[in-house]
PDB file of N, CA and C in Angstrom:
ATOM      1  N   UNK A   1    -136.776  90.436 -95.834  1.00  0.00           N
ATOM      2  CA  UNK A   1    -135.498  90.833 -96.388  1.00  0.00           C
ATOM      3  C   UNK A   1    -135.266  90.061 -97.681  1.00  0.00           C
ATOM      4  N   UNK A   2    -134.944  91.167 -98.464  1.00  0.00           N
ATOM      5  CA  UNK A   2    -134.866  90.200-100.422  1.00  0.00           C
ATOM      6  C   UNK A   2    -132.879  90.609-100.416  1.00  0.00           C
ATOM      7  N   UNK A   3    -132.631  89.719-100.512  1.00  0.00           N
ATOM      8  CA  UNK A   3    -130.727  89.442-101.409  1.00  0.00           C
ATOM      9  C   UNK A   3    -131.006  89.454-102.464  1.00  0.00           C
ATOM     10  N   UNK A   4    -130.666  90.211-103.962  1.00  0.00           N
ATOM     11  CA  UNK A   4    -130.620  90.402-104.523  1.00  0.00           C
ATOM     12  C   UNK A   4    -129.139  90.020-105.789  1.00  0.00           C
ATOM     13  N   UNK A   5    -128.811  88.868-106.563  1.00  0.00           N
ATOM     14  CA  UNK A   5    -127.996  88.942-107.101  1.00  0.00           C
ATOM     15  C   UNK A   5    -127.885  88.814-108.557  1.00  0.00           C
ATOM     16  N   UNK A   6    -126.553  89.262-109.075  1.00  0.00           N
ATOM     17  CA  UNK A   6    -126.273  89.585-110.342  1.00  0.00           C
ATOM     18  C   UNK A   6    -125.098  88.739-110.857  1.00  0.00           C
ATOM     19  N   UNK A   7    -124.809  88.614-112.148  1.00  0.00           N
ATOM     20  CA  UNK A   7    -124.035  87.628-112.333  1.00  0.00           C
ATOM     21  C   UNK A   7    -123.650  87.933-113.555  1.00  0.00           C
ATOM     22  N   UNK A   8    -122.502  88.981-113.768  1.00  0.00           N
ATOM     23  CA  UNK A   8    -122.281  89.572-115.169  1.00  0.00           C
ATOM     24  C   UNK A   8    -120.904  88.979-115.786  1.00  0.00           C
ATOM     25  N   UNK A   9    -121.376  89.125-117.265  1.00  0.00           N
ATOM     26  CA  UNK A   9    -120.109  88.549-117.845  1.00  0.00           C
ATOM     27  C   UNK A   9    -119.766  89.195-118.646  1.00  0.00           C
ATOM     28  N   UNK A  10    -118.183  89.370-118.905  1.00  0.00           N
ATOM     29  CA  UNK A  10    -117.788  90.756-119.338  1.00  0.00           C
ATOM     30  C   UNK A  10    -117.151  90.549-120.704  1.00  0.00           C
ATOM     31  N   UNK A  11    -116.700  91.236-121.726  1.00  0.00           N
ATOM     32  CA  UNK A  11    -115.928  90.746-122.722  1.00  0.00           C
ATOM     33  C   UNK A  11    -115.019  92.250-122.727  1.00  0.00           C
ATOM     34  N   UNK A  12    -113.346  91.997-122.893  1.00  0.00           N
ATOM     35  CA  UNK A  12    -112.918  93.011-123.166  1.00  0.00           C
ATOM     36  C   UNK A  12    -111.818  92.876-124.301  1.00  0.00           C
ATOM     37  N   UNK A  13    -112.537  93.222-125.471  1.00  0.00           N
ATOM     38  CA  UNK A  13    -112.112  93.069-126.866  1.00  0.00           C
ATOM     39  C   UNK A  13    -110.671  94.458-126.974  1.00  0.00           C
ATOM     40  N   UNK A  14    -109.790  93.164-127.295  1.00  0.00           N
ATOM     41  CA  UNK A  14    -108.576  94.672-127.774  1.00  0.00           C
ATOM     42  C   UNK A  14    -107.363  94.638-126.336  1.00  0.00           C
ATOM     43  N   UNK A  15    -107.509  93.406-125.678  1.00  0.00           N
ATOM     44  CA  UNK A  15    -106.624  93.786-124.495  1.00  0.00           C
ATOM     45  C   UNK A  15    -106.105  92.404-124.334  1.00  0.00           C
ATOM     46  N   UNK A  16    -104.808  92.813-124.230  1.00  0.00           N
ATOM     47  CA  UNK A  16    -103.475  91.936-124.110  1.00  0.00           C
ATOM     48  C   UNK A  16    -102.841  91.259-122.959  1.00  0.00           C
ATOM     49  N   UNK A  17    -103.202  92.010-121.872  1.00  0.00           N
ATOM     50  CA  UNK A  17    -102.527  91.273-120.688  1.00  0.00           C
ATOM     51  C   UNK A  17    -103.401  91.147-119.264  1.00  0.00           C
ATOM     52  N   UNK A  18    -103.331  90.174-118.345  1.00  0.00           N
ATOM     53  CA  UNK A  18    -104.172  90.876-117.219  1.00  0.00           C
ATOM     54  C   UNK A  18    -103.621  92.177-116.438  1.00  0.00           C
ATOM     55  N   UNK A  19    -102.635  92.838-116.561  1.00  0.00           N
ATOM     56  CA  UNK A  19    -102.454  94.254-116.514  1.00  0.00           C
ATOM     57  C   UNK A  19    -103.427  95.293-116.618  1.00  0.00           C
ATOM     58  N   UNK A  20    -103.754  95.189-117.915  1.00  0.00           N
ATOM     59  CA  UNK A  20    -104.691  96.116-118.811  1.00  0.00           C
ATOM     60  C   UNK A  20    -106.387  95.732-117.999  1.00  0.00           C
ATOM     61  N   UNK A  21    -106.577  94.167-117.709  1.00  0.00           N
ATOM     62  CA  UNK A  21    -108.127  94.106-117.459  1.00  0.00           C
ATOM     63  C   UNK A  21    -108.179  94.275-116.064  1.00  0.00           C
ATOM     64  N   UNK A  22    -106.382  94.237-115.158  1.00  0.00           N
ATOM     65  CA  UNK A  22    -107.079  94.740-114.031  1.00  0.00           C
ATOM     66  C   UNK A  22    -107.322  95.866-114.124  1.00  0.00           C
ATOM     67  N   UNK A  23    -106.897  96.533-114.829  1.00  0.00           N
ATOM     68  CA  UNK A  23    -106.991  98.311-114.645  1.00  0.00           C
ATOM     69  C   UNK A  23    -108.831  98.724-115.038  1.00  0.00           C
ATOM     70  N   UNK A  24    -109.243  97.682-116.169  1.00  0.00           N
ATOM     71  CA  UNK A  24    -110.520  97.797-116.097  1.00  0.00           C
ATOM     72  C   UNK A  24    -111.285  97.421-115.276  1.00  0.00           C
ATOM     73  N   UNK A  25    -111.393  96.146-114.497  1.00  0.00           N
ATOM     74  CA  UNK A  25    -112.128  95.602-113.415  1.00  0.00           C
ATOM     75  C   UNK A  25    -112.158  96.360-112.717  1.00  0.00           C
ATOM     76  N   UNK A  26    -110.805  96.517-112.132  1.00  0.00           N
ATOM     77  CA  UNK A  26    -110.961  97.914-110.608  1.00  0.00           C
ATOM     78  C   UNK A  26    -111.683  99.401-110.951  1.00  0.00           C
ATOM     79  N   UNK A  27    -111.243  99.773-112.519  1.00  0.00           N
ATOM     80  CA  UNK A  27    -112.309 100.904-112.493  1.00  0.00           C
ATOM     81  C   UNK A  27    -113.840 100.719-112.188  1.00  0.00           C
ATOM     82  N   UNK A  28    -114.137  99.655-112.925  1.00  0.00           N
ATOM     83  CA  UNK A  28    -115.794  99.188-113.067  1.00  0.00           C
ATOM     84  C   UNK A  28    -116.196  98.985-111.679  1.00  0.00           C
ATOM     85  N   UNK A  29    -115.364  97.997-110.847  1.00  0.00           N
ATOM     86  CA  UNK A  29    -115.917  97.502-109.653  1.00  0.00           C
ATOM     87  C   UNK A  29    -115.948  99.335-108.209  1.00  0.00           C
ATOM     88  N   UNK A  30    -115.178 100.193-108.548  1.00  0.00           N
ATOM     89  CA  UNK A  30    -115.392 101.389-107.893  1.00  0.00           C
ATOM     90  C   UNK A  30    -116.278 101.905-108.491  1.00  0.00           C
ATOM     91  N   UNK A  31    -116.180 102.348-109.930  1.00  0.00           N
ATOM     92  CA  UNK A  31    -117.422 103.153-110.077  1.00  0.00           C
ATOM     93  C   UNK A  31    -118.374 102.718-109.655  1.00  0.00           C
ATOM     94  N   UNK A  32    -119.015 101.401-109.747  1.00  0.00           N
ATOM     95  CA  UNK A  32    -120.315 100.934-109.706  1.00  0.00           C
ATOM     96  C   UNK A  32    -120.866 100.722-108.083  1.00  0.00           C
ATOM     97  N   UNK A  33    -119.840 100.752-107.279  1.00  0.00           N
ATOM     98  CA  UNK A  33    -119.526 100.078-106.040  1.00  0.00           C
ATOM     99  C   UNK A  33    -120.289 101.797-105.350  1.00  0.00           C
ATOM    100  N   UNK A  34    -119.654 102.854-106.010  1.00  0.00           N
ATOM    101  CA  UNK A  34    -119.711 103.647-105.547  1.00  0.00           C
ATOM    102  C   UNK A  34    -121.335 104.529-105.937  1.00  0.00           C
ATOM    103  N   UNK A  35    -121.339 104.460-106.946  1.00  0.00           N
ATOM    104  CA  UNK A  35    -122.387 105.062-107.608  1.00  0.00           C
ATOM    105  C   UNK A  35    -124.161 104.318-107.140  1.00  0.00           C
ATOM    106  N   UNK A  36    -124.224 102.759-106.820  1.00  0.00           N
ATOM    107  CA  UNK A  36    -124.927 102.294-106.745  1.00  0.00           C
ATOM    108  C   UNK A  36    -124.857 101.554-105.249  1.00  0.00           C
ATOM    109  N   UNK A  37    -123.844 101.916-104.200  1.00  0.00           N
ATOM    110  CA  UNK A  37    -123.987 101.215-102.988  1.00  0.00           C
ATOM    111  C   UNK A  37    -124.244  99.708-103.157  1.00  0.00           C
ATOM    112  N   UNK A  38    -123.754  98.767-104.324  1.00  0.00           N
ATOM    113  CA  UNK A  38    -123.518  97.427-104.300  1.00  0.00           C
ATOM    114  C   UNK A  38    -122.446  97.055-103.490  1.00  0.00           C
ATOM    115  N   UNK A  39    -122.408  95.661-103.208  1.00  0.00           N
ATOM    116  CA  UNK A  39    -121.097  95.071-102.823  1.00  0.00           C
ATOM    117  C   UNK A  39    -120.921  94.199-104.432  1.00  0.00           C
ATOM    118  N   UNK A  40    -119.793  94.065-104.844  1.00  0.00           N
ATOM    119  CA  UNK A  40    -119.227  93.879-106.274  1.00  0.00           C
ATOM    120  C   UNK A  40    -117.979  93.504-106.455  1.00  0.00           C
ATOM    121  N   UNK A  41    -117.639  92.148-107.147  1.00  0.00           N
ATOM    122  CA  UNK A  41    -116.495  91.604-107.296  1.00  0.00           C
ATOM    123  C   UNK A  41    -116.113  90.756-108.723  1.00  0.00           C
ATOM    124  N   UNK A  42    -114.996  90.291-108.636  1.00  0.00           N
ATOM    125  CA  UNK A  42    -114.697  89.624-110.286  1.00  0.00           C
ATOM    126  C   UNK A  42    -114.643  88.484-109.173  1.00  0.00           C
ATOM    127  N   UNK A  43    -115.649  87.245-109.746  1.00  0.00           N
ATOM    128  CA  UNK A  43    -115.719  86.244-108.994  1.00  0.00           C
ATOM    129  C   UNK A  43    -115.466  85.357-110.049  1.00  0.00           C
ATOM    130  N   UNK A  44    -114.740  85.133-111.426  1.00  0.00           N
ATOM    131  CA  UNK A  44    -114.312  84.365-112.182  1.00  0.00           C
ATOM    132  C   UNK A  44    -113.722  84.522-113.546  1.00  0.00           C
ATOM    133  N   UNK A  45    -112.758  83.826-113.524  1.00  0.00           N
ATOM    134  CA  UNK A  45    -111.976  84.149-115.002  1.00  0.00           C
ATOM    135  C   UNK A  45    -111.231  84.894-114.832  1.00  0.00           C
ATOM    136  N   UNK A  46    -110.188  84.939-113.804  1.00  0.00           N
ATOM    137  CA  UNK A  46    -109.561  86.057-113.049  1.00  0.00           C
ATOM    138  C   UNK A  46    -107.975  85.799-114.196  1.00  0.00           C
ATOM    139  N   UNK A  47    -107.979  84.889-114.848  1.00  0.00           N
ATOM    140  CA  UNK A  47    -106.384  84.300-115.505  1.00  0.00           C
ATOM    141  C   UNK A  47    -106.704  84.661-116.919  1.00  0.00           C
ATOM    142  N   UNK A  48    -107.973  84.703-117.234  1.00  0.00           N
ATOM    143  CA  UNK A  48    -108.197  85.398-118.984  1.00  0.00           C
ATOM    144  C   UNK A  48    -108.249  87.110-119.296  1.00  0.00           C
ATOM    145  N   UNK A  49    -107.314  87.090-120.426  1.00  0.00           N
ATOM    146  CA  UNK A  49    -107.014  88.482-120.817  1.00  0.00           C
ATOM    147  C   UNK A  49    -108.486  88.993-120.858  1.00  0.00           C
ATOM    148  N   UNK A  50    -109.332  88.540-121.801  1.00  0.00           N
ATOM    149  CA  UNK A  50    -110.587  89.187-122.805  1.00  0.00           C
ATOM    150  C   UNK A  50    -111.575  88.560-121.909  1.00  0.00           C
ATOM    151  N   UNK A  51    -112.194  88.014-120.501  1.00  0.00           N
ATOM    152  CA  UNK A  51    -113.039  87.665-120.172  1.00  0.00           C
ATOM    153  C   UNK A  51    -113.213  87.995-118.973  1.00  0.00           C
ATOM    154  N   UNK A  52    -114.559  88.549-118.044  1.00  0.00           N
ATOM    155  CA  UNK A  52    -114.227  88.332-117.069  1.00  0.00           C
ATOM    156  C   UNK A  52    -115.719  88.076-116.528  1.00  0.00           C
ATOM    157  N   UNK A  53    -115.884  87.557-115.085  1.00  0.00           N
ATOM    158  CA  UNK A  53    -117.297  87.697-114.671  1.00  0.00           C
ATOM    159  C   UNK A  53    -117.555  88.526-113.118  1.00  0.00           C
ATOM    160  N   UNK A  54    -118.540  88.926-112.776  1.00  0.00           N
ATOM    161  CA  UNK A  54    -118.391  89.785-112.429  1.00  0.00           C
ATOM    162  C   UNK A  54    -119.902  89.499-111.313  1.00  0.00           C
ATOM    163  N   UNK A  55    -119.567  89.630-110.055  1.00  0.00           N
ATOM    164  CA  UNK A  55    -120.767  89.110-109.106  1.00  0.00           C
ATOM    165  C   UNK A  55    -121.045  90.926-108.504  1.00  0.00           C
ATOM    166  N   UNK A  56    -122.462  90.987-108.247  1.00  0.00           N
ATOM    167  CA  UNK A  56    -123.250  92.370-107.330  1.00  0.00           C
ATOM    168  C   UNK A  56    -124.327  91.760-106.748  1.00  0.00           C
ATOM    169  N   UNK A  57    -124.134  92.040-105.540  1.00  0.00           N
ATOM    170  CA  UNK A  57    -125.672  91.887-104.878  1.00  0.00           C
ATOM    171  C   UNK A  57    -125.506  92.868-103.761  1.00  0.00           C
ATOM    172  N   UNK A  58    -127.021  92.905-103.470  1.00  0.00           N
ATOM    173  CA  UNK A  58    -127.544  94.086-102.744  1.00  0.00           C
ATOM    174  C   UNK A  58    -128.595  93.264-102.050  1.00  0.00           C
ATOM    175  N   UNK A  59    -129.266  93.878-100.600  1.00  0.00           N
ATOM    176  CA  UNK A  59    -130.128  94.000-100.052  1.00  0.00           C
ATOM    177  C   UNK A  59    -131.448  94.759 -99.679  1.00  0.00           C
ATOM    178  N   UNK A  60    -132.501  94.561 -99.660  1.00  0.00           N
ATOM    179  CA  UNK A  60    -133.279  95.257 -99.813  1.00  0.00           C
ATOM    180  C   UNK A  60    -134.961  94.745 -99.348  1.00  0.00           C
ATOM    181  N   UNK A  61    -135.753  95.640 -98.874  1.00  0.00           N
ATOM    182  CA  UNK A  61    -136.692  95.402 -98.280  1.00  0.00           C
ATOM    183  C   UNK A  61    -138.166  95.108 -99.629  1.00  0.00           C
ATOM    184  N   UNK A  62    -137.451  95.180-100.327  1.00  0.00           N
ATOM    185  CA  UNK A  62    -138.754  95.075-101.438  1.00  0.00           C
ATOM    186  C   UNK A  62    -137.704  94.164-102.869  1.00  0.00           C
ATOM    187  N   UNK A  63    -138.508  93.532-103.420  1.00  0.00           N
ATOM    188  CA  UNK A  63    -138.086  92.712-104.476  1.00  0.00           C
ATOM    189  C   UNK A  63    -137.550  93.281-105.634  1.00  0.00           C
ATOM    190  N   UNK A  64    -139.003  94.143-106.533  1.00  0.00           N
ATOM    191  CA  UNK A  64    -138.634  94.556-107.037  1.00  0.00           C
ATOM    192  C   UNK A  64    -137.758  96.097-107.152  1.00  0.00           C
ATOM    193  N   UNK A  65    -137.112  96.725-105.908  1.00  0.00           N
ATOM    194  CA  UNK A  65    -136.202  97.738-105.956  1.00  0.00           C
ATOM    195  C   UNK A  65    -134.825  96.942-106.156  1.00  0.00           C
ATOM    196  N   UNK A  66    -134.906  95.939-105.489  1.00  0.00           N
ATOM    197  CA  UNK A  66    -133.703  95.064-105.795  1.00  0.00           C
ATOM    198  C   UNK A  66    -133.148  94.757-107.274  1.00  0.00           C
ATOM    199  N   UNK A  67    -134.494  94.346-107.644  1.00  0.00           N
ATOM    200  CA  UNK A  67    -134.175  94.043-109.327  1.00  0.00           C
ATOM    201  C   UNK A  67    -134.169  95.305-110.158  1.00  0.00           C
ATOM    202  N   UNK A  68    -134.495  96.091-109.754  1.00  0.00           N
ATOM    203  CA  UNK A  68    -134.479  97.572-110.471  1.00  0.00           C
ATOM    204  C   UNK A  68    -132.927  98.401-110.695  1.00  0.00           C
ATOM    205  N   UNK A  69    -132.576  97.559-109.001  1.00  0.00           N
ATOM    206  CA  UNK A  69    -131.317  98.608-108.440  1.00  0.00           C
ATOM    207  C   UNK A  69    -130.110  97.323-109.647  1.00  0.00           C
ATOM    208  N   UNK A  70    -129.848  95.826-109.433  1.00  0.00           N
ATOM    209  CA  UNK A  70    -129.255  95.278-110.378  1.00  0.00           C
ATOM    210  C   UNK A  70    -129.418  95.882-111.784  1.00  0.00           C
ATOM    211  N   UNK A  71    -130.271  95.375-112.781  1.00  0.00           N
ATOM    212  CA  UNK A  71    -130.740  96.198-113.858  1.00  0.00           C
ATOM    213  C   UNK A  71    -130.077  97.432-114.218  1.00  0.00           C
ATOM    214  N   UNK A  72    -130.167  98.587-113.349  1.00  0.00           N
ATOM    215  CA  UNK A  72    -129.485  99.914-113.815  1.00  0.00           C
ATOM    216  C   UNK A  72    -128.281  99.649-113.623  1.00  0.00           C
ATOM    217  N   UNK A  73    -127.485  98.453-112.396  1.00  0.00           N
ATOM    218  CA  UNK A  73    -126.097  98.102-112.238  1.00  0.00           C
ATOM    219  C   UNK A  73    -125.344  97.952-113.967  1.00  0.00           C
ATOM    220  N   UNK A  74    -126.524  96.941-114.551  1.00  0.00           N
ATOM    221  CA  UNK A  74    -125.993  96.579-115.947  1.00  0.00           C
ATOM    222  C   UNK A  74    -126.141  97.915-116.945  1.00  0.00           C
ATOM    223  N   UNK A  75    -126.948  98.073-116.751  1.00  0.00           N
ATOM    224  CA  UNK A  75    -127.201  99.170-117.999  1.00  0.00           C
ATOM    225  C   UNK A  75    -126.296 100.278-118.142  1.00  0.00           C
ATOM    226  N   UNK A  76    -125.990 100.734-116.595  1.00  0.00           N
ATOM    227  CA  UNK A  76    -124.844 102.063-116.719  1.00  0.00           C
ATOM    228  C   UNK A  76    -123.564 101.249-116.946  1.00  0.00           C
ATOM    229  N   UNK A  77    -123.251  99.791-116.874  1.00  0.00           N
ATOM    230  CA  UNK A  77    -121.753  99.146-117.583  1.00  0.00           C
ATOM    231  C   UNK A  77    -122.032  99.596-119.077  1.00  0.00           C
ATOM    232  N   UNK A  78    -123.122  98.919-119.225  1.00  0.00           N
ATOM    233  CA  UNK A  78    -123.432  98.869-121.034  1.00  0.00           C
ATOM    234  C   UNK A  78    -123.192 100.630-121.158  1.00  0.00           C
ATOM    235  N   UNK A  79    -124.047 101.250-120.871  1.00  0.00           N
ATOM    236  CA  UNK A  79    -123.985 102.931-121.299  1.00  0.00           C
ATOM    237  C   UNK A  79    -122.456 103.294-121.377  1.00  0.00           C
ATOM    238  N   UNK A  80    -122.017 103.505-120.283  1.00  0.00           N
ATOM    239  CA  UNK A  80    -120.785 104.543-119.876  1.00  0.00           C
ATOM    240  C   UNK A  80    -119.414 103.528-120.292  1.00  0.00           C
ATOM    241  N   UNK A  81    -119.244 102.073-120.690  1.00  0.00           N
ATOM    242  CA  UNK A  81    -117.541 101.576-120.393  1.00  0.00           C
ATOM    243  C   UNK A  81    -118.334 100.862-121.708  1.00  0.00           C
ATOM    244  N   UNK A  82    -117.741 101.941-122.822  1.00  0.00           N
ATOM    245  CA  UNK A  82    -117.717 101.380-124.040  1.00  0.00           C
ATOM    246  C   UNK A  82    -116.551 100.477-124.894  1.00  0.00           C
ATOM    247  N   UNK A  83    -115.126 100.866-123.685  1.00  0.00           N
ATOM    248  CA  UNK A  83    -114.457  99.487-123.603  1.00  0.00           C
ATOM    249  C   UNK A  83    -114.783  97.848-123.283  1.00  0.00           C
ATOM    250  N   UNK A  84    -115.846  97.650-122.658  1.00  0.00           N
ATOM    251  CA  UNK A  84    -115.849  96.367-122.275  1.00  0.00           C
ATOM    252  C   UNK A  84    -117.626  96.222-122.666  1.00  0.00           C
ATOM    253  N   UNK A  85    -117.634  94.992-123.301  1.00  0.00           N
ATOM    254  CA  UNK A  85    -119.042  94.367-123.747  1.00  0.00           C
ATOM    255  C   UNK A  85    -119.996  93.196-122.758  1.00  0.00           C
ATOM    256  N   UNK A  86    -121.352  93.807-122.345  1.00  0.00           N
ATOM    257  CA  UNK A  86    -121.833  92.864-121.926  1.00  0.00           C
ATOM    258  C   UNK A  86    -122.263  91.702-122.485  1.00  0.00           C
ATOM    259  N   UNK A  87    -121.985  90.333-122.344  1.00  0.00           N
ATOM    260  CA  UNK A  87    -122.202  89.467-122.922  1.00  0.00           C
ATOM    261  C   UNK A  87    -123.262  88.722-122.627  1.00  0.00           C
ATOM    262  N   UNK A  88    -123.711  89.073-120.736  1.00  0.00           N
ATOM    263  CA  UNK A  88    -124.632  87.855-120.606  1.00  0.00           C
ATOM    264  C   UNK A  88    -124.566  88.520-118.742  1.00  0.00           C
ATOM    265  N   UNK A  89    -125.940  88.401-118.837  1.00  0.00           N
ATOM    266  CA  UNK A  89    -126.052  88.791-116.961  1.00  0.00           C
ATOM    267  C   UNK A  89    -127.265  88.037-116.635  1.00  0.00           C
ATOM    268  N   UNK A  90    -127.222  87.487-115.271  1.00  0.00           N
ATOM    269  CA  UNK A  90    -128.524  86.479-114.570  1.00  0.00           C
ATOM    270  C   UNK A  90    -128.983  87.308-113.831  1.00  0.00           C
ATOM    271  N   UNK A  91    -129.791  87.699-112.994  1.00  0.00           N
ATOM    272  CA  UNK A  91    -130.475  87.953-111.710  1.00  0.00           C
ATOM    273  C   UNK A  91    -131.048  87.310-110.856  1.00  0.00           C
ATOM    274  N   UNK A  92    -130.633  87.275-109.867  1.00  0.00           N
ATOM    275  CA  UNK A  92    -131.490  86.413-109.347  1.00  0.00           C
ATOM    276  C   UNK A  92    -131.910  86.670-107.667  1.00  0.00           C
ATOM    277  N   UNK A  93    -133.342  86.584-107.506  1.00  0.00           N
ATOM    278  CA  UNK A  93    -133.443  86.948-105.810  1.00  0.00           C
ATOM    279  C   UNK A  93    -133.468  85.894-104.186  1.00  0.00           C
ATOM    280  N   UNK A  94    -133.148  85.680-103.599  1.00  0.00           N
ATOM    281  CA  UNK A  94    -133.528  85.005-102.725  1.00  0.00           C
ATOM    282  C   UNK A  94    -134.100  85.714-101.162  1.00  0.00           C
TER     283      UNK A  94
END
């Protein structure tokens, strides 16, 4: 059994209140939640307007599907939520 985790950090340029970034977090964390069967959360920077970070991990019987399945986690943020900028993501397996 491979755990699989991710460790994204978000930038959301142009936004004023945590109002506005919850409305983005909760979109991001359903779409992605949904689309990719992760478990997915804002695990820091929960008090900054323009920042946020952002934990996914998954389970999986092979390593690299794990790192495949993270990976496209990031890439469809980057593709599709041209509101918010990736700044910086880890991976990591145990």
């Amino acid at each position: 059994m491979v755990i699989g985790m991710c460790a994204i950090e978000l930038y959301i340029p142009g936004n004023g209140s945590l109002k506005g970034k919850r409305r983005v977090i909760k979109s991001i964390l359903a779409r992605v939640h949904h689309r990719f069967n992760v478990s997915i959360a804002e695990v820091d920077d929960q008090d900054s307007w323009q920042s946020a970070k952002i934990g996914v991990a998954c389970i999986s019987n092979d390593p690299a599907h794990a790192h495949s399945l993270l990976t496209k986690t990031v890439e469809w943020i980057e593709r599709n939520r041209p509101d918010v900028e990736v700044v910086d993501y880890q991976i990591e397996m145990l």
